[in-house]
PDB file of N, CA and C in Angstrom:
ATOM      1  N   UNK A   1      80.926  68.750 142.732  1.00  0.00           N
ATOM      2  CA  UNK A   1      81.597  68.133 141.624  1.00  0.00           C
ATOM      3  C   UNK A   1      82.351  69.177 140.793  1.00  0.00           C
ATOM      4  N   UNK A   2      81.514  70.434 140.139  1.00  0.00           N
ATOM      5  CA  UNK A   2      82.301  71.376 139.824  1.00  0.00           C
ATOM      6  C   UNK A   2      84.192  72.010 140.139  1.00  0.00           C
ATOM      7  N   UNK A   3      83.744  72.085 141.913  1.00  0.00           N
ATOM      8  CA  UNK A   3      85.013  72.229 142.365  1.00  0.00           C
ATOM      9  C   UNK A   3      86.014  71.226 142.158  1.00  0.00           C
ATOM     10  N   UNK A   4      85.817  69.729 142.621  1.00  0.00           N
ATOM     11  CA  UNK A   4      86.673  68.825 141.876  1.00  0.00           C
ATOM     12  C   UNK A   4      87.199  69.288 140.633  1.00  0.00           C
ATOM     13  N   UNK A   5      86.404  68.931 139.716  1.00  0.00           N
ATOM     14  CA  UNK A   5      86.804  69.367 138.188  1.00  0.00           C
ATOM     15  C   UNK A   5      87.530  70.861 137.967  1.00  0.00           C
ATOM     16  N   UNK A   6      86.863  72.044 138.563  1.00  0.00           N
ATOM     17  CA  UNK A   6      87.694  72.836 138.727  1.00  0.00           C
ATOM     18  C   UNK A   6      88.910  73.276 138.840  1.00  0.00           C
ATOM     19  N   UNK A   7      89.215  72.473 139.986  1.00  0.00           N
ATOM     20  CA  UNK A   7      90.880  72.943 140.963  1.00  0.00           C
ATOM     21  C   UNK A   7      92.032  71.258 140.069  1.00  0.00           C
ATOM     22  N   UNK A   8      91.246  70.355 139.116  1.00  0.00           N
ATOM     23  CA  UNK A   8      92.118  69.569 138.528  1.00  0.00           C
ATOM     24  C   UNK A   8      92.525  70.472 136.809  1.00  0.00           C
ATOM     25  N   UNK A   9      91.617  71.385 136.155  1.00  0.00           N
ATOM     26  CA  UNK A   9      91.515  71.929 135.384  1.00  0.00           C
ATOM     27  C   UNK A   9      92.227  73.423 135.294  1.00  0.00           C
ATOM     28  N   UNK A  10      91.980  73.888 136.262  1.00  0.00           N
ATOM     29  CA  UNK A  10      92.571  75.293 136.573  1.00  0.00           C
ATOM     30  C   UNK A  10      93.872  75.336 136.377  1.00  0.00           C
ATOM     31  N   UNK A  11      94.651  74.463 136.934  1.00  0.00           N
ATOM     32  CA  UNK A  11      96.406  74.570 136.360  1.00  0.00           C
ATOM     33  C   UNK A  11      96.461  73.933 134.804  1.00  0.00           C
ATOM     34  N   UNK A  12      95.441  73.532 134.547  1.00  0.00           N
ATOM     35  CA  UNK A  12      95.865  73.593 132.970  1.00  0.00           C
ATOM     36  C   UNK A  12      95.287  74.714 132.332  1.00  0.00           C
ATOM     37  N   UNK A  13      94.521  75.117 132.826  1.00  0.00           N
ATOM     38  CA  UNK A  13      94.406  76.565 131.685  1.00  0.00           C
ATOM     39  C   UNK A  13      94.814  77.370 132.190  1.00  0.00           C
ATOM     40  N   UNK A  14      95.823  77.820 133.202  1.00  0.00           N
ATOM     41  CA  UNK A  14      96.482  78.844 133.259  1.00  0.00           C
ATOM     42  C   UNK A  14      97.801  78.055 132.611  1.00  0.00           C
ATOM     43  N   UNK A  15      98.316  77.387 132.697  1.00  0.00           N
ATOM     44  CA  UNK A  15      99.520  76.869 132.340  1.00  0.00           C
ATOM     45  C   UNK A  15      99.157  77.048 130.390  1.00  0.00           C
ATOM     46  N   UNK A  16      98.396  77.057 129.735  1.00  0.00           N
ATOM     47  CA  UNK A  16      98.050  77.666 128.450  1.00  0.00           C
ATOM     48  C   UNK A  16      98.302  78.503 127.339  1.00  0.00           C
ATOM     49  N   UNK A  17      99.077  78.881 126.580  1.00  0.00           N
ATOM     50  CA  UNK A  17      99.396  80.073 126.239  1.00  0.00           C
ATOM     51  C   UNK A  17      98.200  80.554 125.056  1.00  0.00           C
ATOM     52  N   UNK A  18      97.616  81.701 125.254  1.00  0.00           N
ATOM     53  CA  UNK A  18      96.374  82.669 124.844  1.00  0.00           C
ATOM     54  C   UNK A  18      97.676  83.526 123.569  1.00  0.00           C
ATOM     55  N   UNK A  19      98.560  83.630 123.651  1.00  0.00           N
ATOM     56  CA  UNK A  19      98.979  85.163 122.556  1.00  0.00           C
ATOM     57  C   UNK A  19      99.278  86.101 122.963  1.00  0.00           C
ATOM     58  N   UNK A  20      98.473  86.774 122.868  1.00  0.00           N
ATOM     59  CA  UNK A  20      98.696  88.300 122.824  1.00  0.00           C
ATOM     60  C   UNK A  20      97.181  88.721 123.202  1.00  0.00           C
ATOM     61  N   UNK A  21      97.135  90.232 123.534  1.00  0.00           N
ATOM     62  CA  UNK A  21      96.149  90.656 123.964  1.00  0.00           C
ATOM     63  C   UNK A  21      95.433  90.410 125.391  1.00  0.00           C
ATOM     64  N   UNK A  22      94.292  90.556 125.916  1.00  0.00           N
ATOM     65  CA  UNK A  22      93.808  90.092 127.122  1.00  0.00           C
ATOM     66  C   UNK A  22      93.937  88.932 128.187  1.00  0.00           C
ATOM     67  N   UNK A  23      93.717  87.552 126.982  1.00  0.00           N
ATOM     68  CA  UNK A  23      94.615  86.271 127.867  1.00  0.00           C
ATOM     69  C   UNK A  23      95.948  86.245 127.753  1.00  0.00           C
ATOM     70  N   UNK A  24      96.847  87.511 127.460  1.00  0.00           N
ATOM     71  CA  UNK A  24      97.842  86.858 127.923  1.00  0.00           C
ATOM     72  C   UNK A  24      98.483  87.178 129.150  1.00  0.00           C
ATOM     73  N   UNK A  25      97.755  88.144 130.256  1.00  0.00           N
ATOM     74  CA  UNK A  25      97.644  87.850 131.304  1.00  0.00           C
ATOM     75  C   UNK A  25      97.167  86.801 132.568  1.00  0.00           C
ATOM     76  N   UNK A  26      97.905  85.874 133.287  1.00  0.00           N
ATOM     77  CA  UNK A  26      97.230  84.681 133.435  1.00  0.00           C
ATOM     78  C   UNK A  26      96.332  85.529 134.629  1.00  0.00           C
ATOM     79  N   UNK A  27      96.202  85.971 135.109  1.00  0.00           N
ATOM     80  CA  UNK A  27      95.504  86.670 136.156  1.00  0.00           C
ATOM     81  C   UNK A  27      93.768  86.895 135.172  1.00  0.00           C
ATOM     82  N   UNK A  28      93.835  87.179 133.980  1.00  0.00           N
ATOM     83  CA  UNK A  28      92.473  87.598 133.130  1.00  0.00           C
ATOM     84  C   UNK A  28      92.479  86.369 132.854  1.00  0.00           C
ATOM     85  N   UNK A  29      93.165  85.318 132.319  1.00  0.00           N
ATOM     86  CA  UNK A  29      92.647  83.941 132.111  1.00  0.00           C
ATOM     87  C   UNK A  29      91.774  83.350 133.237  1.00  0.00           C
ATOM     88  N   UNK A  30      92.374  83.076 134.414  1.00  0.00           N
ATOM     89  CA  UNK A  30      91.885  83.058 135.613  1.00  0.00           C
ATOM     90  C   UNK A  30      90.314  83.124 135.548  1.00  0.00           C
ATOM     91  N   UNK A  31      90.077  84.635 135.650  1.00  0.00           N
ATOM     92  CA  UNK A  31      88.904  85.248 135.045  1.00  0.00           C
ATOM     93  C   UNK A  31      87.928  85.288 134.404  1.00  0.00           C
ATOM     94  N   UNK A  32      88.393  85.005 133.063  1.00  0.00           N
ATOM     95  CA  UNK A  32      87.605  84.428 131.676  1.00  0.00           C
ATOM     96  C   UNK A  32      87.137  83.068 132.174  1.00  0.00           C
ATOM     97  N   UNK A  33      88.154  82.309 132.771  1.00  0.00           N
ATOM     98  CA  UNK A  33      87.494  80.887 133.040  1.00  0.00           C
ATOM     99  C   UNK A  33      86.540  80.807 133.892  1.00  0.00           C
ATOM    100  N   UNK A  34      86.815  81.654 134.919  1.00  0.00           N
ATOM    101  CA  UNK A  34      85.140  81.383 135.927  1.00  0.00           C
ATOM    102  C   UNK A  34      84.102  81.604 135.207  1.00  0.00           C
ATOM    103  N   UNK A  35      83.909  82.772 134.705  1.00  0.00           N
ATOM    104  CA  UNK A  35      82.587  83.115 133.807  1.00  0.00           C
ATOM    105  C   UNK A  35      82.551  82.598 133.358  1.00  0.00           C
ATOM    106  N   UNK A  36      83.384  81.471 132.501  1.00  0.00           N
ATOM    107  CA  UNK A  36      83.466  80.557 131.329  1.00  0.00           C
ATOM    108  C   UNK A  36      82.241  79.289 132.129  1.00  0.00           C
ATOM    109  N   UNK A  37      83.068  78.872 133.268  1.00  0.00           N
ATOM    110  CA  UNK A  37      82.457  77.931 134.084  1.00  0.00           C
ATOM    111  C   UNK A  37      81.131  78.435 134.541  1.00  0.00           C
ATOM    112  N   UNK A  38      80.819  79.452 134.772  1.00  0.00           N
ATOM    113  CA  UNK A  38      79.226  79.988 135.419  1.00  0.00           C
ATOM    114  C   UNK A  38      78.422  79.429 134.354  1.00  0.00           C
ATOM    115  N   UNK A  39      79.240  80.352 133.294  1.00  0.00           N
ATOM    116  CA  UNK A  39      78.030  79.872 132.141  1.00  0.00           C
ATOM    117  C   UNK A  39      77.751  78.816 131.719  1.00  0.00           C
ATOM    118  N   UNK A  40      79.018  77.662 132.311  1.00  0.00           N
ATOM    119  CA  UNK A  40      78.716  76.578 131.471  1.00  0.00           C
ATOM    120  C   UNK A  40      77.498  75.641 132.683  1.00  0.00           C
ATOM    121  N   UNK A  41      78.131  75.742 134.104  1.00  0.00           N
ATOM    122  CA  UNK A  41      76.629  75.682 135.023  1.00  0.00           C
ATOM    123  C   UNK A  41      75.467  76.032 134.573  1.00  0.00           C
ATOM    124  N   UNK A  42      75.012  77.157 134.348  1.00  0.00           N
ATOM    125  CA  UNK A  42      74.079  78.183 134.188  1.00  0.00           C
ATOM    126  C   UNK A  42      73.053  77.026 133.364  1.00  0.00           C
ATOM    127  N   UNK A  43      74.040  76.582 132.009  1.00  0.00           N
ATOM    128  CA  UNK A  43      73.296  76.236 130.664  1.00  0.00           C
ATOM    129  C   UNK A  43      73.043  74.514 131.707  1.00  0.00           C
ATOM    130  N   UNK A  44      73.979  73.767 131.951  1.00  0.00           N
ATOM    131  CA  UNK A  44      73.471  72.656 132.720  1.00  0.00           C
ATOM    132  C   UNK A  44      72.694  72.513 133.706  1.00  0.00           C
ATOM    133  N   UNK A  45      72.124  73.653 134.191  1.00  0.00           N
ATOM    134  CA  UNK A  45      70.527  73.630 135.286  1.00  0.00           C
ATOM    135  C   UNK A  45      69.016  73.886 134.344  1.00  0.00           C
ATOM    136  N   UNK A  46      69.442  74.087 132.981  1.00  0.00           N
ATOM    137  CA  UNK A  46      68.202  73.783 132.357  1.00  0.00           C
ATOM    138  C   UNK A  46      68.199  73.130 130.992  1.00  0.00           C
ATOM    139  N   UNK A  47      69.149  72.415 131.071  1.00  0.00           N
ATOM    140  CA  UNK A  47      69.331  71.100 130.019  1.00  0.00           C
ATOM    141  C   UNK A  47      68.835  69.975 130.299  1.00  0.00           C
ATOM    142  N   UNK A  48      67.919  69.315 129.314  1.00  0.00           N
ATOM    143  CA  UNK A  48      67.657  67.611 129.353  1.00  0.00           C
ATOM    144  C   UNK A  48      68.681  67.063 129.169  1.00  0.00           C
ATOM    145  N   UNK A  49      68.472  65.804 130.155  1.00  0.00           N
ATOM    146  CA  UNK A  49      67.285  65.548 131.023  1.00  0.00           C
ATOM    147  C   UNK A  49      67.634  65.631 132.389  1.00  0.00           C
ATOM    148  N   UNK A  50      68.647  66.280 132.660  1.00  0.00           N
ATOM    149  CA  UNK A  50      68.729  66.445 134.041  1.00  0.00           C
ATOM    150  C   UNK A  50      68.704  67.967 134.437  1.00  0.00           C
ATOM    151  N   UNK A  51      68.194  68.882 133.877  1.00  0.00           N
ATOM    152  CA  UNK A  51      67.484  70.386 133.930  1.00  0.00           C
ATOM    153  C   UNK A  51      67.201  70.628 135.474  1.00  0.00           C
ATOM    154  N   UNK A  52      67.811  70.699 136.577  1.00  0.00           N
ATOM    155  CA  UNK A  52      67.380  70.735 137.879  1.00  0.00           C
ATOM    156  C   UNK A  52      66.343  71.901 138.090  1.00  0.00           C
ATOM    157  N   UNK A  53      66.900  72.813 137.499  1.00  0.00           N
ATOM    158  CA  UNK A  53      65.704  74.324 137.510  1.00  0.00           C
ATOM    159  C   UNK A  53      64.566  73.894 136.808  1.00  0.00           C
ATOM    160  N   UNK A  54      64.513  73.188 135.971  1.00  0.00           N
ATOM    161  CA  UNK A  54      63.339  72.359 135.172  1.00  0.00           C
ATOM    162  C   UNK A  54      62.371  71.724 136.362  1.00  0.00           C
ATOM    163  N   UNK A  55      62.937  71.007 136.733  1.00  0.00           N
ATOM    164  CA  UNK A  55      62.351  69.884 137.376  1.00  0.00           C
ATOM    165  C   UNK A  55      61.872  70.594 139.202  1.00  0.00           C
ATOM    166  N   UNK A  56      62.655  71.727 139.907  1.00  0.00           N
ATOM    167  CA  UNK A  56      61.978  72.476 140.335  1.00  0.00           C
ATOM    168  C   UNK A  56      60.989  73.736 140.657  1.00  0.00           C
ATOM    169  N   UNK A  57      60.401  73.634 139.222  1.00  0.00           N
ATOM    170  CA  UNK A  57      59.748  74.798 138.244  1.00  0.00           C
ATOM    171  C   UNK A  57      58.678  73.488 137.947  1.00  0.00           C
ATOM    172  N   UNK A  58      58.922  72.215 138.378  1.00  0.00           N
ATOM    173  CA  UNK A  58      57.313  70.955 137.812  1.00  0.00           C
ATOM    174  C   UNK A  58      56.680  71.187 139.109  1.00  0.00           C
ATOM    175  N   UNK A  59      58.177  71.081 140.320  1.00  0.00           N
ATOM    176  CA  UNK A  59      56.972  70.955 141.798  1.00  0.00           C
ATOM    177  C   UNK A  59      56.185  72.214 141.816  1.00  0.00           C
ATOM    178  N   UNK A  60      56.651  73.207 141.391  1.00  0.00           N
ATOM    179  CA  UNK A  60      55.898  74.325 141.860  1.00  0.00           C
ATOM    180  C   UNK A  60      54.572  74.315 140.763  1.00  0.00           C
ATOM    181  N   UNK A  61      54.411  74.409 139.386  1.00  0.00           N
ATOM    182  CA  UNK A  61      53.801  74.196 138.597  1.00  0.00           C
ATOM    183  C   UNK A  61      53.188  72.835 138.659  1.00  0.00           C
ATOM    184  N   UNK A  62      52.759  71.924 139.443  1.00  0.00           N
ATOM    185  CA  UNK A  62      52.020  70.759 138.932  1.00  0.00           C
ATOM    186  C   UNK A  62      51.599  69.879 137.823  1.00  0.00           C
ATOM    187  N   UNK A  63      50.674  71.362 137.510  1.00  0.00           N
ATOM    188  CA  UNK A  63      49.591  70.836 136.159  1.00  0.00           C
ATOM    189  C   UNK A  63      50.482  70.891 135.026  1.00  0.00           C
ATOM    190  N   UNK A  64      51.415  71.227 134.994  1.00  0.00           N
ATOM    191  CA  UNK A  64      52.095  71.810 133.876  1.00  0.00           C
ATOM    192  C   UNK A  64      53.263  70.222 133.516  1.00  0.00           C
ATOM    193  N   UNK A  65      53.235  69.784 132.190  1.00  0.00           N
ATOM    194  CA  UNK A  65      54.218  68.639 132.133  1.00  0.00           C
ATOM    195  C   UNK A  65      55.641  69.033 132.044  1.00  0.00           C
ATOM    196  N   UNK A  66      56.621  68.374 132.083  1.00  0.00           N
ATOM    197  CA  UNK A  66      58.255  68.153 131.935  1.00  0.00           C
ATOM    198  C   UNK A  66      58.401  68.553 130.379  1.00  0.00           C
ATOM    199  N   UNK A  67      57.527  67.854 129.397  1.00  0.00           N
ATOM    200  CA  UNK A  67      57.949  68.239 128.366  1.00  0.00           C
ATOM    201  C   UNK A  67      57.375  69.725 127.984  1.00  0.00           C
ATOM    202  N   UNK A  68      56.261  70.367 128.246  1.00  0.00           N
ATOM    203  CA  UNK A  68      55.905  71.647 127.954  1.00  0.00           C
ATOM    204  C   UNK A  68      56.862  72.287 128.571  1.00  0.00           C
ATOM    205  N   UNK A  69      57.845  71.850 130.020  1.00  0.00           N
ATOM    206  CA  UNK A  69      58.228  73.197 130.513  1.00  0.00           C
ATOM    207  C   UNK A  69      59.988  72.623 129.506  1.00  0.00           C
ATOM    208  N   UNK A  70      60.302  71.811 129.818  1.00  0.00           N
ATOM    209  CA  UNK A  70      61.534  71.721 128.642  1.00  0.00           C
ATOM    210  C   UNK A  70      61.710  71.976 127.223  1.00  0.00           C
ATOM    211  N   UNK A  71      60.266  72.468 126.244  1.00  0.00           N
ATOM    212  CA  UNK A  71      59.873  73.179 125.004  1.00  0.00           C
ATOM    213  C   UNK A  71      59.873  74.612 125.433  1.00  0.00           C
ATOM    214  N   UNK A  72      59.293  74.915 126.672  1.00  0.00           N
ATOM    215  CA  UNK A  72      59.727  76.396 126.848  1.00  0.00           C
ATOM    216  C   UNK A  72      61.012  77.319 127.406  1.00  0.00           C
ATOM    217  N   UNK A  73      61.648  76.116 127.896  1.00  0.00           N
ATOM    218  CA  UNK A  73      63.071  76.899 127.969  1.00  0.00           C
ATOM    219  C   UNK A  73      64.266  76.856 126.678  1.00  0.00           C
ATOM    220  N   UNK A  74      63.703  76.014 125.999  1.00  0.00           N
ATOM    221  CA  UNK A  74      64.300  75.455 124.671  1.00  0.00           C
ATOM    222  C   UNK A  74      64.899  76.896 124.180  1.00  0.00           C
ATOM    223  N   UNK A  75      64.301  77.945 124.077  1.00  0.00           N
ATOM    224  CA  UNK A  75      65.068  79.554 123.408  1.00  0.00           C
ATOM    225  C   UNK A  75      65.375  79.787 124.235  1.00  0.00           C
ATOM    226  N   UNK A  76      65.476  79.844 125.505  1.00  0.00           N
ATOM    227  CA  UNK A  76      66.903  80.206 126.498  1.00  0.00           C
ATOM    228  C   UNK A  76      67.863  79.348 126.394  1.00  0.00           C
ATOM    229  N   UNK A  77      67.912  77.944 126.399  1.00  0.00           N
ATOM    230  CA  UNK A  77      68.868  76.856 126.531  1.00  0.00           C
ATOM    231  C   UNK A  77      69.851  77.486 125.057  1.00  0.00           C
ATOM    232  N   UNK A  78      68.926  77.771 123.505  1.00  0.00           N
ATOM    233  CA  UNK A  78      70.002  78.102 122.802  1.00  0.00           C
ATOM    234  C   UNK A  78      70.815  79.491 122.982  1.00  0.00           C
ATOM    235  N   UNK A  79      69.848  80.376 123.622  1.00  0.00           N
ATOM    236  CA  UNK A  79      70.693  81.760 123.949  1.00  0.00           C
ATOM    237  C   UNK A  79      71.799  81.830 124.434  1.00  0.00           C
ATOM    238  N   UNK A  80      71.742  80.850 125.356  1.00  0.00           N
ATOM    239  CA  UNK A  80      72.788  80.577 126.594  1.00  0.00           C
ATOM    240  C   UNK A  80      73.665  79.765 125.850  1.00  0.00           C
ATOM    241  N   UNK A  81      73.757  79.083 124.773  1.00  0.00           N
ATOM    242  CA  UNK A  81      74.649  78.195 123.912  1.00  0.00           C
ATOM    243  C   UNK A  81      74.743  79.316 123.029  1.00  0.00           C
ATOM    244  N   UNK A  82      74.406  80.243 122.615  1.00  0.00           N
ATOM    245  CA  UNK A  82      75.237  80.894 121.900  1.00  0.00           C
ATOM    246  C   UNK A  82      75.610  81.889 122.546  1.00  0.00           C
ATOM    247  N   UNK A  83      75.364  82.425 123.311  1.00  0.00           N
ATOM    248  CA  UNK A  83      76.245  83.604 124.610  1.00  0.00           C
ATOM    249  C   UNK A  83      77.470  82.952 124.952  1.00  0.00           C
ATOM    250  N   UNK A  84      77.890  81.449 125.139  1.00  0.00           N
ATOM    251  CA  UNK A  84      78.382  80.773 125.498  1.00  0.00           C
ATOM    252  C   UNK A  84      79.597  80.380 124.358  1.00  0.00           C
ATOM    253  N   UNK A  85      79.330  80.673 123.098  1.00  0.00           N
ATOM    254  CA  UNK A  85      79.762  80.659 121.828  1.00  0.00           C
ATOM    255  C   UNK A  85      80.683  81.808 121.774  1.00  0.00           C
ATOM    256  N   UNK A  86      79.333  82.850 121.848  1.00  0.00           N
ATOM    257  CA  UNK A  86      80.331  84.302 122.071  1.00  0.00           C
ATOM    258  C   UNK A  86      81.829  84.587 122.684  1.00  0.00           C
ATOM    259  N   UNK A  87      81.175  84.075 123.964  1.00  0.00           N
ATOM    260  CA  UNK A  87      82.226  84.720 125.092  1.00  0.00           C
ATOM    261  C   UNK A  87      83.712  83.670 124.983  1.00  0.00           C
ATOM    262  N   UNK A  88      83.588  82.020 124.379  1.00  0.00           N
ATOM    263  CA  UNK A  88      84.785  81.484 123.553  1.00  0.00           C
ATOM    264  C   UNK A  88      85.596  82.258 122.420  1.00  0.00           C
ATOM    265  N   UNK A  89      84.623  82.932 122.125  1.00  0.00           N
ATOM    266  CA  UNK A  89      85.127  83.020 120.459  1.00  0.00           C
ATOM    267  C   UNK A  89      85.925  84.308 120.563  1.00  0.00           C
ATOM    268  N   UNK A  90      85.179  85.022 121.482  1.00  0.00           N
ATOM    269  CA  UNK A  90      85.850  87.159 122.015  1.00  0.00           C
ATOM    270  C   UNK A  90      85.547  86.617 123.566  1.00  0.00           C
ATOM    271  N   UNK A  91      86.897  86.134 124.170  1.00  0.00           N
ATOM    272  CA  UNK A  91      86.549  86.824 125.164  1.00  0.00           C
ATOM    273  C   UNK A  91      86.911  88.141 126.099  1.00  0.00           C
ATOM    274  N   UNK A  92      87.126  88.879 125.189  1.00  0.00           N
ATOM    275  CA  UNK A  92      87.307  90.383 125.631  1.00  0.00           C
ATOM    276  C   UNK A  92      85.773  90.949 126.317  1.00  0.00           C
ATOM    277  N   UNK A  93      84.771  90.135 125.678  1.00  0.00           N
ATOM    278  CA  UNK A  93      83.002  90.849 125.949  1.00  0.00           C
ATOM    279  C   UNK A  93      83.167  90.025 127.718  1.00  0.00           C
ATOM    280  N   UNK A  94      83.998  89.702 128.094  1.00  0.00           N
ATOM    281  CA  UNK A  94      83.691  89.317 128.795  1.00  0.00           C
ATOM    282  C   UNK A  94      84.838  89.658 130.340  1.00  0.00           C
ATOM    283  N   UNK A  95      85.738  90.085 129.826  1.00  0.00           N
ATOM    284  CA  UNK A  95      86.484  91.111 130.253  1.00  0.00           C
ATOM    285  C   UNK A  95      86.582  92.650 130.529  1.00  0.00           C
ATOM    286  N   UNK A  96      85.833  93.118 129.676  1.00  0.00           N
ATOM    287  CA  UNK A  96      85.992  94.448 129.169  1.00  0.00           C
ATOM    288  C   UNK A  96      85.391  95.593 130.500  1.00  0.00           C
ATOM    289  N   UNK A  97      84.767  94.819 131.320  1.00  0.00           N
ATOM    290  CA  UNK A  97      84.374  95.805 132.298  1.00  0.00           C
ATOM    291  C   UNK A  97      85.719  95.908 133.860  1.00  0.00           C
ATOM    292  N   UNK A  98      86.698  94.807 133.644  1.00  0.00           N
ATOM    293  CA  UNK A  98      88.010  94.973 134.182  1.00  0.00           C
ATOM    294  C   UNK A  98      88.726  95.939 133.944  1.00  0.00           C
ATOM    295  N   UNK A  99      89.229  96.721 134.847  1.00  0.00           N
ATOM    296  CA  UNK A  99      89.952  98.080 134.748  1.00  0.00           C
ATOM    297  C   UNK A  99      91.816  97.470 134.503  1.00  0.00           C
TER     298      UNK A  99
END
């Protein structure tokens, strides 16, 4: 599904104009957007209620309920929403290791 959404999305954010500085190479836009997209995967494999890493972290754990293990990823889920914040807001932190 990703890829769908992807390859219909991708000519609109390169077609985009960023300014000045880092995006205004469309080649680093390019760029910024995958990571953009990892991360935004990343945060949707352990989000309610469809948390897939959740829910294969119950088979292995048994005894352990859905809601204890979805209270314990709860401070990663916001890390990852605000890493995710970050890398919108500068994304140079997310560039910067491009030569």
């Amino acid at each position: 599904m990703y890829q769908v959404i992807t390859r219909v999305v991708m000519p609109l954010v390169t077609s985009l104009d960023f300014g000045t500085g880092l995006l205004s190479d469309p080649e680093m836009v390019v760029i910024w957007f995958g990571i953009v997209v990892v991360v935004v995967t990343e945060i949707s494999l352990i989000s309610p209620p469809i948390g897939l890493n959740v829910f294969v972290l119950k088979s292995v754990a048994a005894d352990i309920s859905i809601g204890t293990i979805f209270r314990g990823v709860l401070p990663f889920w916001l890390a990852d929403l605000v890493r995710l914040a970050v890398l919108l807001a500068v994304p140079a932190l997310s560039l910067m290791l491009i030569p």
